[in-house]
N, C-alpha and C. Protein backbone atom coordinates (compact mmCIF):
# COMPACT_ATOMS: atom_id res chain seq x y z
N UNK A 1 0.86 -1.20 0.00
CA UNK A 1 0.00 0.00 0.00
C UNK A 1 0.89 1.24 0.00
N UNK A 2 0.96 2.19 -1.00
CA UNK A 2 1.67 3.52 -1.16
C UNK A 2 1.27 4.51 0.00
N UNK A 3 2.13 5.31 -0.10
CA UNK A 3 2.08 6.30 1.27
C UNK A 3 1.10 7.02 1.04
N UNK A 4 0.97 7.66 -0.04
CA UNK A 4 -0.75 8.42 -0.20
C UNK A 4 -1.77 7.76 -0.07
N UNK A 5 -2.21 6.26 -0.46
CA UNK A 5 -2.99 5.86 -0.02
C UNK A 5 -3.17 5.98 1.66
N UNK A 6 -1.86 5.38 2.50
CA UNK A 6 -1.85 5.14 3.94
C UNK A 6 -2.40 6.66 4.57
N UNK A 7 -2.06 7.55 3.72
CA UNK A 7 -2.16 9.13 4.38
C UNK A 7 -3.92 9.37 4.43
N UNK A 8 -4.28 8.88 2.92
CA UNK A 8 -5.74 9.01 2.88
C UNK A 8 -6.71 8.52 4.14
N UNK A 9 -6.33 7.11 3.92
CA UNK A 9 -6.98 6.16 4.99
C UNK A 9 -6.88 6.73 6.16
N UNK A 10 -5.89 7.47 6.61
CA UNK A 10 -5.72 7.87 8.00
C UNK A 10 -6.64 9.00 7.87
N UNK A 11 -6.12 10.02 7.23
CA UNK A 11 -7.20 11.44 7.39
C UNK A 11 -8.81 10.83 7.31
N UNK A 12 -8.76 9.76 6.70
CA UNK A 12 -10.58 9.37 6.51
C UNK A 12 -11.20 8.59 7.96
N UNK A 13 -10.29 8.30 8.61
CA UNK A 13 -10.61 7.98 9.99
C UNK A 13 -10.70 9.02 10.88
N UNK A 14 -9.79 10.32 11.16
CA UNK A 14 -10.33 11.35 12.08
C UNK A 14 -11.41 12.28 11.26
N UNK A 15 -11.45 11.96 10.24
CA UNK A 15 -13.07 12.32 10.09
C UNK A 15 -13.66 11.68 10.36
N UNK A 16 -13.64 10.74 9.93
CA UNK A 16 -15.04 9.38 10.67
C UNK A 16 -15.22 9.61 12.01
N UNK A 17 -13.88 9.59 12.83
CA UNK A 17 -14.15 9.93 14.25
C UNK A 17 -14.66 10.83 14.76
N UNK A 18 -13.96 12.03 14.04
CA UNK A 18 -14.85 13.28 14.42
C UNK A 18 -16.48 13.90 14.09
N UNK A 19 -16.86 12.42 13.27
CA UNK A 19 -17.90 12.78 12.87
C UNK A 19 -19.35 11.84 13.59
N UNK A 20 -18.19 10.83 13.89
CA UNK A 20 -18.98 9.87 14.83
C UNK A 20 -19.57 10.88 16.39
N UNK A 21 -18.06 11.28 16.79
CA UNK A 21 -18.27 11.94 17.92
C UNK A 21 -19.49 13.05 18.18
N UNK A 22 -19.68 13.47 16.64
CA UNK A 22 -20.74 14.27 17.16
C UNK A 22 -22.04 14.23 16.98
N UNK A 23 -21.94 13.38 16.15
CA UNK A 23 -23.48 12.55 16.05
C UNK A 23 -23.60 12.25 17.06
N UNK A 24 -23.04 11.72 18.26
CA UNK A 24 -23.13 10.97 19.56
C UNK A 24 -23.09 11.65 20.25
N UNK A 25 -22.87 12.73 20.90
CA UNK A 25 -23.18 14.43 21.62
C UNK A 25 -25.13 14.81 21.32
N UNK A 26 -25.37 14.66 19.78
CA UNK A 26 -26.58 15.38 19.76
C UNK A 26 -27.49 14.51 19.40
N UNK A 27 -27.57 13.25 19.30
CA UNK A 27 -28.39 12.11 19.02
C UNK A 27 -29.53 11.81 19.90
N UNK A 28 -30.86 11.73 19.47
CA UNK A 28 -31.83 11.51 20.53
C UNK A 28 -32.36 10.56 19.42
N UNK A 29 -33.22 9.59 20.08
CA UNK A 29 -33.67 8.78 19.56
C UNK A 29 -34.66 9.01 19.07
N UNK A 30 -35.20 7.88 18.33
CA UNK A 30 -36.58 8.81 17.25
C UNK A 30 -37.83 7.69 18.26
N UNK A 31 -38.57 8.48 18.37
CA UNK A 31 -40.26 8.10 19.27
C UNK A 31 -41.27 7.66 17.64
N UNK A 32 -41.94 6.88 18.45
CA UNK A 32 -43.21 6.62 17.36
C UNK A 32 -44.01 8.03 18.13
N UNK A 33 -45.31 8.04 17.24
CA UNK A 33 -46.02 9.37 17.14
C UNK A 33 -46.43 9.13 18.64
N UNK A 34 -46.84 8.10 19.55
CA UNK A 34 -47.84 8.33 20.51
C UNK A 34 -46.86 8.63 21.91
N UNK A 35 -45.21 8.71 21.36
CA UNK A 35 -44.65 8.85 22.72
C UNK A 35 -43.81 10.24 22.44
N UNK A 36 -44.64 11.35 21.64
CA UNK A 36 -43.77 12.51 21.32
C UNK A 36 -43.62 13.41 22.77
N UNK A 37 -42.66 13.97 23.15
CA UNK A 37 -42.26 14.72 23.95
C UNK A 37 -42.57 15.99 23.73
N UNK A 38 -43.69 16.49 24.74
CA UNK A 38 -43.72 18.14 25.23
C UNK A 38 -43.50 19.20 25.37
N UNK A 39 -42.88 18.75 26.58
CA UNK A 39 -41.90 19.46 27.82
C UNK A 39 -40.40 20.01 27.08
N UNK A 40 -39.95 21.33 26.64
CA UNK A 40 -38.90 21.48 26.14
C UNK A 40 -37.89 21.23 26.75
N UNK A 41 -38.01 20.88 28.17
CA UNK A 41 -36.86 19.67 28.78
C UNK A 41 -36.30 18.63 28.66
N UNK A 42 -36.95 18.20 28.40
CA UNK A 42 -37.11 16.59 27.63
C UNK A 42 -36.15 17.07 26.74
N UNK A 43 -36.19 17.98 25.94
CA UNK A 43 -35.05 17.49 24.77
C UNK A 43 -33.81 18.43 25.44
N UNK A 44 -33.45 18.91 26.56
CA UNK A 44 -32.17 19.34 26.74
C UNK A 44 -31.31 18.49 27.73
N UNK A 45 -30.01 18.36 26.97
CA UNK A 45 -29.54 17.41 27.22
C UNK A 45 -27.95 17.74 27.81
N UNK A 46 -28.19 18.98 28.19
CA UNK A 46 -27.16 19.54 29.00
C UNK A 46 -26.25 20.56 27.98
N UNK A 47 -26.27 20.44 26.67
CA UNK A 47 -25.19 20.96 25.97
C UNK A 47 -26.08 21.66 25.33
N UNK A 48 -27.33 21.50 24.67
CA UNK A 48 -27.74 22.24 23.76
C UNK A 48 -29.43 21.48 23.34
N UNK A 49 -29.93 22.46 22.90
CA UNK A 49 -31.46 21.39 22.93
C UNK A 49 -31.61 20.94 21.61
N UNK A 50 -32.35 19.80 21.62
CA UNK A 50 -32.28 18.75 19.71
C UNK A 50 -34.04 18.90 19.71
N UNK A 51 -34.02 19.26 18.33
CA UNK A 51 -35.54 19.71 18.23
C UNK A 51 -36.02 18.36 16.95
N UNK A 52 -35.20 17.41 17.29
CA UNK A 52 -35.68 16.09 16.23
C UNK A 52 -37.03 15.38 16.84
N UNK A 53 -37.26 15.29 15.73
CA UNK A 53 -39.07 14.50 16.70
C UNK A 53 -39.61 15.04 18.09
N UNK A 54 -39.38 16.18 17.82
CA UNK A 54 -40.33 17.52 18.22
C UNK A 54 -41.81 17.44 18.13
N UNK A 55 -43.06 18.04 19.44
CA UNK A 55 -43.95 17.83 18.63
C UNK A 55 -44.59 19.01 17.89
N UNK A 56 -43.57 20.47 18.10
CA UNK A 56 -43.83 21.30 17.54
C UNK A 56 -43.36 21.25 15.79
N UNK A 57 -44.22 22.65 15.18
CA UNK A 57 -43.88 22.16 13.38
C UNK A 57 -42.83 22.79 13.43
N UNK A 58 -41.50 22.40 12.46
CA UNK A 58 -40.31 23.16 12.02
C UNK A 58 -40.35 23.28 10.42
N UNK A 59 -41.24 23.51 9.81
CA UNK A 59 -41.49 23.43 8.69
C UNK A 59 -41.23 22.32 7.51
N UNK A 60 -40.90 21.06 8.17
CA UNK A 60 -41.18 20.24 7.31
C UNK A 60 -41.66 19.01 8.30
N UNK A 61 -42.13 17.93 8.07
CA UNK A 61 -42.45 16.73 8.73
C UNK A 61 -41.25 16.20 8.77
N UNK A 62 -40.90 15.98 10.70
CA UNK A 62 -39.96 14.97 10.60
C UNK A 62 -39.65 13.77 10.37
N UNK A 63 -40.73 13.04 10.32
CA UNK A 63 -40.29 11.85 9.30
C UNK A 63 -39.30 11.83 8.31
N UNK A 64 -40.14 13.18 7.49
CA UNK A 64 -39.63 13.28 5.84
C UNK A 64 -37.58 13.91 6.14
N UNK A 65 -37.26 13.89 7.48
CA UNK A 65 -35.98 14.60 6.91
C UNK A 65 -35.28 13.20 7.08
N UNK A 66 -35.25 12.39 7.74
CA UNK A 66 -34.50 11.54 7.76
C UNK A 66 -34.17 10.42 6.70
N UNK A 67 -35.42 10.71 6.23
CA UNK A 67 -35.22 9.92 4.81
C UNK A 67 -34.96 10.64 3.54
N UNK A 68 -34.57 12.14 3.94
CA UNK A 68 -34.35 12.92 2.76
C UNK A 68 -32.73 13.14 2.73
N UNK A 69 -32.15 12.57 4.23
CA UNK A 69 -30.55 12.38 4.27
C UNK A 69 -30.23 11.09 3.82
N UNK A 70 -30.80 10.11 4.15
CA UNK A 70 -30.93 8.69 3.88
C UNK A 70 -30.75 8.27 2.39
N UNK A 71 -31.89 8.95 1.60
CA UNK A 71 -31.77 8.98 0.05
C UNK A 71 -30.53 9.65 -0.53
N UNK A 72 -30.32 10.58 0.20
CA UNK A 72 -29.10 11.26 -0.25
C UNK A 72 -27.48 10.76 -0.16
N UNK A 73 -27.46 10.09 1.14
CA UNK A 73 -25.92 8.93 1.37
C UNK A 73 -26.56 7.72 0.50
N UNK A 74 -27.80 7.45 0.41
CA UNK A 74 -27.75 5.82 -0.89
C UNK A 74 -26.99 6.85 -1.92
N UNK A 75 -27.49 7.93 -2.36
CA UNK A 75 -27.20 8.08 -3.60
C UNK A 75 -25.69 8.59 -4.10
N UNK A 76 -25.14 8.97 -3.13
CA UNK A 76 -23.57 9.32 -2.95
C UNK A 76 -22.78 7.81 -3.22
N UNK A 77 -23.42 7.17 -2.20
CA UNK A 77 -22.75 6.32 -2.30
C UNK A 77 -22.79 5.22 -3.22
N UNK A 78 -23.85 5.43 -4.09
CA UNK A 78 -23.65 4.69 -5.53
C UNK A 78 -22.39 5.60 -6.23
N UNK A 79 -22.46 7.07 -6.12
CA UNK A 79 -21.75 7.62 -6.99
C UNK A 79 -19.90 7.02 -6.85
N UNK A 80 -19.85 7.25 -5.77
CA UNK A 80 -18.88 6.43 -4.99
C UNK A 80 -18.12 5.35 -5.65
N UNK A 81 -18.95 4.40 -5.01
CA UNK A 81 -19.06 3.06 -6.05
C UNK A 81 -18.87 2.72 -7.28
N UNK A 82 -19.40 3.66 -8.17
CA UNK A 82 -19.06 3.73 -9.69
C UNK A 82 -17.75 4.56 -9.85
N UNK A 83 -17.28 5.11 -9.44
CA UNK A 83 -16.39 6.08 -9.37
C UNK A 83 -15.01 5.53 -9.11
N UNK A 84 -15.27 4.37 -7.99
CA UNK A 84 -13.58 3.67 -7.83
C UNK A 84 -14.10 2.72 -8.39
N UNK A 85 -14.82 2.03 -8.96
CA UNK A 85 -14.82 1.02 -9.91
C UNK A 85 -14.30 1.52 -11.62
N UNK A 86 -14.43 2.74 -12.01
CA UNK A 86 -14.09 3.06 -12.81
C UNK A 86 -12.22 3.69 -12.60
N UNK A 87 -12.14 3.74 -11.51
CA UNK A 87 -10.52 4.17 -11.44
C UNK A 87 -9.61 2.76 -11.16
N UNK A 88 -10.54 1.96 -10.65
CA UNK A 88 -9.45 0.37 -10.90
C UNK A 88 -9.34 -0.64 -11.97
N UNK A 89 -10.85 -0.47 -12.87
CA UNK A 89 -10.86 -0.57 -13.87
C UNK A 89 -9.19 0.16 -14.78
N UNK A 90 -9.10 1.34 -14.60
CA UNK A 90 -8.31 2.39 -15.83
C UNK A 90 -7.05 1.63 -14.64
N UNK A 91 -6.67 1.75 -13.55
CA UNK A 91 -5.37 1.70 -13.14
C UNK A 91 -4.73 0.21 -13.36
N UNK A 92 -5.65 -0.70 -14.13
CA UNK A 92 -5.07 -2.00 -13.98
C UNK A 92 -4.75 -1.94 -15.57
N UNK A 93 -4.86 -1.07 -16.52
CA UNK A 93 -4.37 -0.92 -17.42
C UNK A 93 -2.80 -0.17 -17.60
N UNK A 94 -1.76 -1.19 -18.01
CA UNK A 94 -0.27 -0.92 -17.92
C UNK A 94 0.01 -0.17 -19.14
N UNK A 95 -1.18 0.50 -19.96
CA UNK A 95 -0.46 1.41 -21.27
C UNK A 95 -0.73 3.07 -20.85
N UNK A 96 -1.38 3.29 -19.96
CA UNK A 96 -1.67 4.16 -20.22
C UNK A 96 -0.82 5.15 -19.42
N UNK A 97 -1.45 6.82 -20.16
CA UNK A 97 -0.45 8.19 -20.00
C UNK A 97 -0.47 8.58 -18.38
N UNK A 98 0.92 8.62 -17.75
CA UNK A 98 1.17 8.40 -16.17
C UNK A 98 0.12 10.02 -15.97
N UNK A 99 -0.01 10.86 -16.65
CA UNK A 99 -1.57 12.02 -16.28
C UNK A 99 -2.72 11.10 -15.78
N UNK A 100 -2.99 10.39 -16.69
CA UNK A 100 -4.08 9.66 -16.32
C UNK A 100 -4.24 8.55 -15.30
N UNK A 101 -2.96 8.14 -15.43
CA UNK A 101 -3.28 7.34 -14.23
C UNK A 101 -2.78 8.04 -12.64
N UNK A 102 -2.32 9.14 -12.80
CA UNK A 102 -2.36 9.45 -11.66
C UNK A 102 -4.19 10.56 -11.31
N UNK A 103 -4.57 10.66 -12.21
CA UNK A 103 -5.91 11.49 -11.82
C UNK A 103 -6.89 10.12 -11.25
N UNK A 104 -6.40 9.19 -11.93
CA UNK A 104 -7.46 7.91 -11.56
C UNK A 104 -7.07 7.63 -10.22
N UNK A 105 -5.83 7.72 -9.95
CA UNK A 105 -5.40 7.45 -8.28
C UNK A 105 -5.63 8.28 -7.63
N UNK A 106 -5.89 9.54 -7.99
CA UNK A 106 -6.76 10.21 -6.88
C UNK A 106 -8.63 10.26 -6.88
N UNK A 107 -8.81 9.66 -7.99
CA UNK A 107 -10.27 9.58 -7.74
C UNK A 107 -10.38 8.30 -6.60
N UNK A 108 -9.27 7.40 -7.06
CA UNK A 108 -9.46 6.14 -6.12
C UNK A 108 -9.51 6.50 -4.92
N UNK A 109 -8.42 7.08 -4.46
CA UNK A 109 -8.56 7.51 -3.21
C UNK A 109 -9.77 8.29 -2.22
N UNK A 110 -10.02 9.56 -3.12
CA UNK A 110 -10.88 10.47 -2.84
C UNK A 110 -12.26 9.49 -2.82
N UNK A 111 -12.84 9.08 -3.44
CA UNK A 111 -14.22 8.32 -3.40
C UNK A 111 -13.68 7.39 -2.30
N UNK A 112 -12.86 6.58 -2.18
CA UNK A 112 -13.28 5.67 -1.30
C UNK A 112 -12.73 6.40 0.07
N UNK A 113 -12.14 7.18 0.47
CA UNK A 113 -11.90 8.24 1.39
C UNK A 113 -13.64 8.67 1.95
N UNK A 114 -14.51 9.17 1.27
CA UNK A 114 -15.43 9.71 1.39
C UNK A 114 -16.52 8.77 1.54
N UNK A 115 -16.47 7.17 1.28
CA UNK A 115 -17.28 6.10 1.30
C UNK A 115 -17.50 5.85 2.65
N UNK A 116 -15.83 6.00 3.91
CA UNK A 116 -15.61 6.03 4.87
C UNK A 116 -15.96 6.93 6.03
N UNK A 117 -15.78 7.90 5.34
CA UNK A 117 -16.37 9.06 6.03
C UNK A 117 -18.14 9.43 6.10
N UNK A 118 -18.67 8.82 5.18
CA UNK A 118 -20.08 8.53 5.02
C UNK A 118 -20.87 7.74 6.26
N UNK A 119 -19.82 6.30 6.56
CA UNK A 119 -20.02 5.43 7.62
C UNK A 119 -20.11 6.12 8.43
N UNK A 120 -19.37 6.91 8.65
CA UNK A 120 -18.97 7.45 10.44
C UNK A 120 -20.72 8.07 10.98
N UNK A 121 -21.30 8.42 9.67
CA UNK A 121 -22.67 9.09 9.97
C UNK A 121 -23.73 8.64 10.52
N UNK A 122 -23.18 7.43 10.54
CA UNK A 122 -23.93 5.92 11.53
C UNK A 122 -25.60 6.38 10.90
N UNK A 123 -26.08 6.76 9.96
CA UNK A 123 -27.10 6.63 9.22
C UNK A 123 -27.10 5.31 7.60
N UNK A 124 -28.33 4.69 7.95
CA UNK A 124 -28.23 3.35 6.84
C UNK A 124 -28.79 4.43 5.39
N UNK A 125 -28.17 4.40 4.64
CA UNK A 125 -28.67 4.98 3.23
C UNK A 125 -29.70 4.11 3.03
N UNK A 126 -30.56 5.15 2.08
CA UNK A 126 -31.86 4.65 1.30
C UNK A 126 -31.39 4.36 -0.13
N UNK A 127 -31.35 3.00 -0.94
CA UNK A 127 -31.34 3.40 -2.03
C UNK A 127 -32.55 3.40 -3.34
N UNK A 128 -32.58 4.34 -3.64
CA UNK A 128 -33.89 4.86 -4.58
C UNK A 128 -33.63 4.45 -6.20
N UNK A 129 -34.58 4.54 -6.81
CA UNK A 129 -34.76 3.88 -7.96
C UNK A 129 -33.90 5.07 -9.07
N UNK A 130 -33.38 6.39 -8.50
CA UNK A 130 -32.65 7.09 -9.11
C UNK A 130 -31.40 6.41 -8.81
N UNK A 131 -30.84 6.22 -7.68
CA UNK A 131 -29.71 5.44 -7.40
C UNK A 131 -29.19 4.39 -8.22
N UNK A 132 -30.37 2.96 -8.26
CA UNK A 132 -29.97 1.92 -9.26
C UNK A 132 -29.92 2.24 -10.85
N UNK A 133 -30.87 3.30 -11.03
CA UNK A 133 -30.50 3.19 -12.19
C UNK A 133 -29.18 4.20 -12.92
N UNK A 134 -28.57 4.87 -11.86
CA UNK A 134 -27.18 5.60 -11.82
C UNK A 134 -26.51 4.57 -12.19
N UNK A 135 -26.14 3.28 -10.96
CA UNK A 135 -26.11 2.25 -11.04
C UNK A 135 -25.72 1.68 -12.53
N UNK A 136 -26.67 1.28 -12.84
CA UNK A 136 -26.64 0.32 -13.99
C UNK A 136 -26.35 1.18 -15.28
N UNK A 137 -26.46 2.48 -15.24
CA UNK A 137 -26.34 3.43 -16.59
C UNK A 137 -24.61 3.49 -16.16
N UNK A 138 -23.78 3.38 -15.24
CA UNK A 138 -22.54 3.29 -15.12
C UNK A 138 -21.61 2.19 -15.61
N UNK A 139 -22.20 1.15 -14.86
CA UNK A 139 -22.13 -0.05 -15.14
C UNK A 139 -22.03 -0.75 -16.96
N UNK A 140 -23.03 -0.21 -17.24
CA UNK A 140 -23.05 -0.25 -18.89
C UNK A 140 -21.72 0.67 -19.74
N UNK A 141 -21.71 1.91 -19.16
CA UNK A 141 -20.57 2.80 -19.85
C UNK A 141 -19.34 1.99 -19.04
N UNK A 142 -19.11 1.39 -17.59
CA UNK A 142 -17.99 0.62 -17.68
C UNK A 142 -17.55 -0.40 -18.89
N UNK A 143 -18.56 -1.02 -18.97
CA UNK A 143 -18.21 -2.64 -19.71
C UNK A 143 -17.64 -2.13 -21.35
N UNK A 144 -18.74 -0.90 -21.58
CA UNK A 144 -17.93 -0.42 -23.53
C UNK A 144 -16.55 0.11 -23.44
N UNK A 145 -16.19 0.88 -21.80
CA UNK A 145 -15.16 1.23 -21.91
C UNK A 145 -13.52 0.22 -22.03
N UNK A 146 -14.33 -0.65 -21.27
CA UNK A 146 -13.19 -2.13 -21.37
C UNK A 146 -13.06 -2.45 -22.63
N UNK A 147 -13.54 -2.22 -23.62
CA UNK A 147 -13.42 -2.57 -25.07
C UNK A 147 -12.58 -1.98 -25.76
N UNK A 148 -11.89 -0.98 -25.23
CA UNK A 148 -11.13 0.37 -25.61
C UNK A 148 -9.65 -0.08 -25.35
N UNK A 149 -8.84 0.39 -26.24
CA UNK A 149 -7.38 -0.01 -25.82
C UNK A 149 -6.50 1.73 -26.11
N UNK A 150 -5.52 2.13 -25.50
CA UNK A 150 -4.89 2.80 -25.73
C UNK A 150 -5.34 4.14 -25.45
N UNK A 151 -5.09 5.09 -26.15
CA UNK A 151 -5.52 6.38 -26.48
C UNK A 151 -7.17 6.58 -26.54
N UNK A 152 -7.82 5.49 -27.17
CA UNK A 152 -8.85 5.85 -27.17
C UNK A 152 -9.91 5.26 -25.69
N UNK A 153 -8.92 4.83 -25.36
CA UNK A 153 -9.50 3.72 -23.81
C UNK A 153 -9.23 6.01 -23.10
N UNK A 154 -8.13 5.98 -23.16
CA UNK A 154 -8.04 7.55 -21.95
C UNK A 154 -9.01 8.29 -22.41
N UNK A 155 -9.25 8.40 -23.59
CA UNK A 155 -10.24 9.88 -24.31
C UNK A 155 -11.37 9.43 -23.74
N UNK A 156 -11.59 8.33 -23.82
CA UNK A 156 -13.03 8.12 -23.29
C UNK A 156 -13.23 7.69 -21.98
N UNK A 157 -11.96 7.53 -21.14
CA UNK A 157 -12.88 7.50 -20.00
C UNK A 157 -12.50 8.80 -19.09
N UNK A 158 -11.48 10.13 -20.14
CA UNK A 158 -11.61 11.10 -19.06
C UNK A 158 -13.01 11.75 -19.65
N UNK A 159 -13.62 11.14 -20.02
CA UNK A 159 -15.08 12.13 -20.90
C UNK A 159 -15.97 11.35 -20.09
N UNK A 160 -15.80 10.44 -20.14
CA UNK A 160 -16.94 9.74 -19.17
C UNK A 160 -16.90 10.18 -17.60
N UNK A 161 -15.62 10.65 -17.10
CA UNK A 161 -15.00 11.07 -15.88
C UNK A 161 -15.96 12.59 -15.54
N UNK A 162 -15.72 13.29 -16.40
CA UNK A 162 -16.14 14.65 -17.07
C UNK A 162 -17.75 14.57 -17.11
N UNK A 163 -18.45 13.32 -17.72
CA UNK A 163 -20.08 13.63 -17.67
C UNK A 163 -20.50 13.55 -16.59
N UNK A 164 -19.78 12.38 -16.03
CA UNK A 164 -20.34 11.68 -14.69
C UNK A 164 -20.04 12.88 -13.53
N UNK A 165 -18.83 13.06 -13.36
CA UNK A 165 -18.55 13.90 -11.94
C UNK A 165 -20.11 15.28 -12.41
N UNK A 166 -20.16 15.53 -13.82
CA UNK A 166 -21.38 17.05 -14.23
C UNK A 166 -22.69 16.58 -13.59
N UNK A 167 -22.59 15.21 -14.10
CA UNK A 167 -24.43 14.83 -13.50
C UNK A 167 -24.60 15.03 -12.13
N UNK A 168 -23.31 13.99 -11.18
CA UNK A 168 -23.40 14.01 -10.23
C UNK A 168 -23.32 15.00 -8.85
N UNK A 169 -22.96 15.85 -9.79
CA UNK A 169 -22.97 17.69 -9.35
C UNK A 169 -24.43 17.96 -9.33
N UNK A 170 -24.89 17.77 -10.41
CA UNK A 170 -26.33 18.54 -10.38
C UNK A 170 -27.37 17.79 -9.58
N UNK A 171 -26.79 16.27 -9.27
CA UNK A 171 -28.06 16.07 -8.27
C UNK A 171 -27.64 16.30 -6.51
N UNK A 172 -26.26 16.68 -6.27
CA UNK A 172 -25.99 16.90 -5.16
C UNK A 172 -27.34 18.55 -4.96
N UNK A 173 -27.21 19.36 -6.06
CA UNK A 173 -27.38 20.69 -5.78
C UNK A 173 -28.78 20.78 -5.79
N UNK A 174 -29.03 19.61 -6.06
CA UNK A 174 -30.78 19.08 -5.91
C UNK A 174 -31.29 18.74 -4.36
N UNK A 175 -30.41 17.70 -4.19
CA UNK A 175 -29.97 17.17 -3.04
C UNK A 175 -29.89 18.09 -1.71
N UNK A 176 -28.99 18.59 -1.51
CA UNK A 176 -28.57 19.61 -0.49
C UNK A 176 -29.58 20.43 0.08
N UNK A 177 -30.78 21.15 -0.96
CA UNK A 177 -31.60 22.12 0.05
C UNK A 177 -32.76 20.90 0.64
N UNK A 178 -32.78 20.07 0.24
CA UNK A 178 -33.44 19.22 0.45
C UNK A 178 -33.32 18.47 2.33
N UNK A 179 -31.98 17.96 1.98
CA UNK A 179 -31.72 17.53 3.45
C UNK A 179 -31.61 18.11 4.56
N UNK A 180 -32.34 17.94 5.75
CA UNK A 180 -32.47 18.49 6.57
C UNK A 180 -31.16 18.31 7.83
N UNK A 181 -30.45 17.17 7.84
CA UNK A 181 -29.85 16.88 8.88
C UNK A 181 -28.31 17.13 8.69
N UNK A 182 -27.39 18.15 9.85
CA UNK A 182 -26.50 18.89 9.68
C UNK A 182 -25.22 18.18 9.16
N UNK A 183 -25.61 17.28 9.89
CA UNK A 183 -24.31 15.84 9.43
C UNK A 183 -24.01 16.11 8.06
N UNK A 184 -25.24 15.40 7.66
CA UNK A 184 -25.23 15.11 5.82
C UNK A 184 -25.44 15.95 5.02
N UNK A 185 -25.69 17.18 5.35
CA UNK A 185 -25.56 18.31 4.54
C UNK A 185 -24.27 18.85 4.77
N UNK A 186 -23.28 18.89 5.71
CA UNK A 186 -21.92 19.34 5.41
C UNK A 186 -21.14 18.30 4.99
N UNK A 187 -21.68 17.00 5.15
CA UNK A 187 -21.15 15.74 4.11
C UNK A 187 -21.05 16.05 2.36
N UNK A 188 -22.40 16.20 2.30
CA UNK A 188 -22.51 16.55 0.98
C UNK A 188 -21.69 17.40 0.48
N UNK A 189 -21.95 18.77 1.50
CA UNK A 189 -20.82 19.86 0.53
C UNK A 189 -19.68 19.58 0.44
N UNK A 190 -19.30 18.70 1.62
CA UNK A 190 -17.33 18.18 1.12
C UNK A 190 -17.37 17.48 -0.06
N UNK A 191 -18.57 16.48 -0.03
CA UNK A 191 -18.48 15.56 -1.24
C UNK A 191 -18.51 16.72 -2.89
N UNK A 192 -19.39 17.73 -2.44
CA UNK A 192 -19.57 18.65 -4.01
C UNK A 192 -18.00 18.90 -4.32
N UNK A 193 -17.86 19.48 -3.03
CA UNK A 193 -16.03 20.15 -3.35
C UNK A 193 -15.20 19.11 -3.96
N UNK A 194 -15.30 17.85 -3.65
CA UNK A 194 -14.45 16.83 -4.19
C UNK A 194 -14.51 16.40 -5.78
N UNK A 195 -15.81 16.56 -6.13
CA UNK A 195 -16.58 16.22 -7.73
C UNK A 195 -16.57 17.26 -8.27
N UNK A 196 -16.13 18.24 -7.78
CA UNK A 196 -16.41 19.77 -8.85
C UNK A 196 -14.45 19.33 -8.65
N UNK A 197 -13.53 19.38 -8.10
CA UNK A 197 -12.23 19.35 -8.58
C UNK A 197 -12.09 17.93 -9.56
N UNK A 198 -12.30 16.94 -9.04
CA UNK A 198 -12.33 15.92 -10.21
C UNK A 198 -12.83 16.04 -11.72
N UNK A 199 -14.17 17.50 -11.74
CA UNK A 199 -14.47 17.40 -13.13
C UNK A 199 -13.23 18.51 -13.66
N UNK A 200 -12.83 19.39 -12.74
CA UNK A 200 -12.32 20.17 -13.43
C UNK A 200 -11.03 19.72 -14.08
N UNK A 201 -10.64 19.03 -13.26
CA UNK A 201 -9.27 18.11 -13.63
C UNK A 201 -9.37 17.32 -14.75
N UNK A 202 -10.40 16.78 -14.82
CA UNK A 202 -10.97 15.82 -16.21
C UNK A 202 -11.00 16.82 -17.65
N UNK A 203 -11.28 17.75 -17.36
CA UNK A 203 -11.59 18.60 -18.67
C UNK A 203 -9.93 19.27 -18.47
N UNK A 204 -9.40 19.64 -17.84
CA UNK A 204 -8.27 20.20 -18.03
C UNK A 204 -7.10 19.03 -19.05
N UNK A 205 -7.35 17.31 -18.40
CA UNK A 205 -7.07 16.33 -19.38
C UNK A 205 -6.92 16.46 -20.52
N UNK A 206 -8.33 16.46 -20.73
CA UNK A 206 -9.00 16.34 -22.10
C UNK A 206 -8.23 17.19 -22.96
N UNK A 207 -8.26 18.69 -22.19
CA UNK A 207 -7.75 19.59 -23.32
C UNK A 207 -6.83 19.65 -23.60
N UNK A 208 -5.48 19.14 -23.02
CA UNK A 208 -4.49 18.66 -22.88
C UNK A 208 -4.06 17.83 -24.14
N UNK A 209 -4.88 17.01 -24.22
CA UNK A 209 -4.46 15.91 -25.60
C UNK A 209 -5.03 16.15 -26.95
């Protein structure tokens, strides 16, 4: 295992930790409807008060936020998924231009860096029928890309690098006002920051050759 990898893995653990830790500071458990809490005591918990399954309105139903973070880590984490599958795919190829394979070693890293850091959120992702079919529309542009040798194997998969990180931008920015829970909305924005440098890097490639 190379030292950048070892460096990654490590920084992706004191995030995890630090992210565990604070989920676990402000965590209250979720009540079915007939045991909702009152008393704005009840939810202070010495540090600060948690207004989750509240029985006052905060303008959306709390039900709906937890599954609006939920949908949102399934759907990262398909992106994820396709993302270092497509960089071990390209790195197990011995022809190609050391540009490219070093942008693929940092996608490797970076996605599965952020797969880890996802865990720490100790929330189970939802995955939605936008998800699988991310999924399988990836999956398909993997398998044509294996067909590719050389020059035209890089052109096309820093373009595929390039559509994918664009899409997956635009549903974060979908995503984001959407989720309600603080965790996974400053998850997300690390994750945007990470896919907006990967596309930019991809097109800087491209133009390159």
């Amino acid at each position: 295992m190379n030292k950048k990898l070892l460096f990654t893995l490590a920084a992706a653990g004191v995030a995890a930790a630090v992210m565990r830790s604070r989920r676990q500071r402000t965590f209250v458990a979720p009540l079915v409807p007939d045991d909702w809490r009152t008393s704005p005591d009840d939810y202070f918990d010495g540090d600060s008060i948690s207004t989750r399954n509240a029985g006052g309105t905060v303008g959306l139903d709390d039900d709906e936020a937890p599954d609006a973070s939920r949908e949102a880590l399934g759907l990262v984490r398909a992106i994820d998924e396709q993302e270092i599958a497509a960089a071990e795919q390209a790195l197990a190829r011995r022809d190609l231009d050391p540009a490219v394979v070093a942008y693929a070693d940092t996608l490797l890293s970076d996605h599965s860096e952020n797969l880890t850091v996802a865990q720490a959120l100790e929330l189970e992702p939802i995955v939605t029928a936008e998800a699988t079919d991310l999924g399988v529309r990836r999956a398909r542009r993997l398998r044509e890309l294996a067909e590719l040798d050389g020059e035209d194997y890089e052109d096309a998969y820093l373009q595929a690098m390039v559509d994918g990180h664009q899409e997956a931008l635009g549903m974060l920015d979908r995503l984001m006002p959407e989720t309600e829970d603080e965790d996974v909305r400053d998850y997300l924005a690390s994750t945007r920051g990470h896919l907006n440098a990967h596309m930019q890097r991809g097109r800087e490639l491209l133009a390159q050759r």
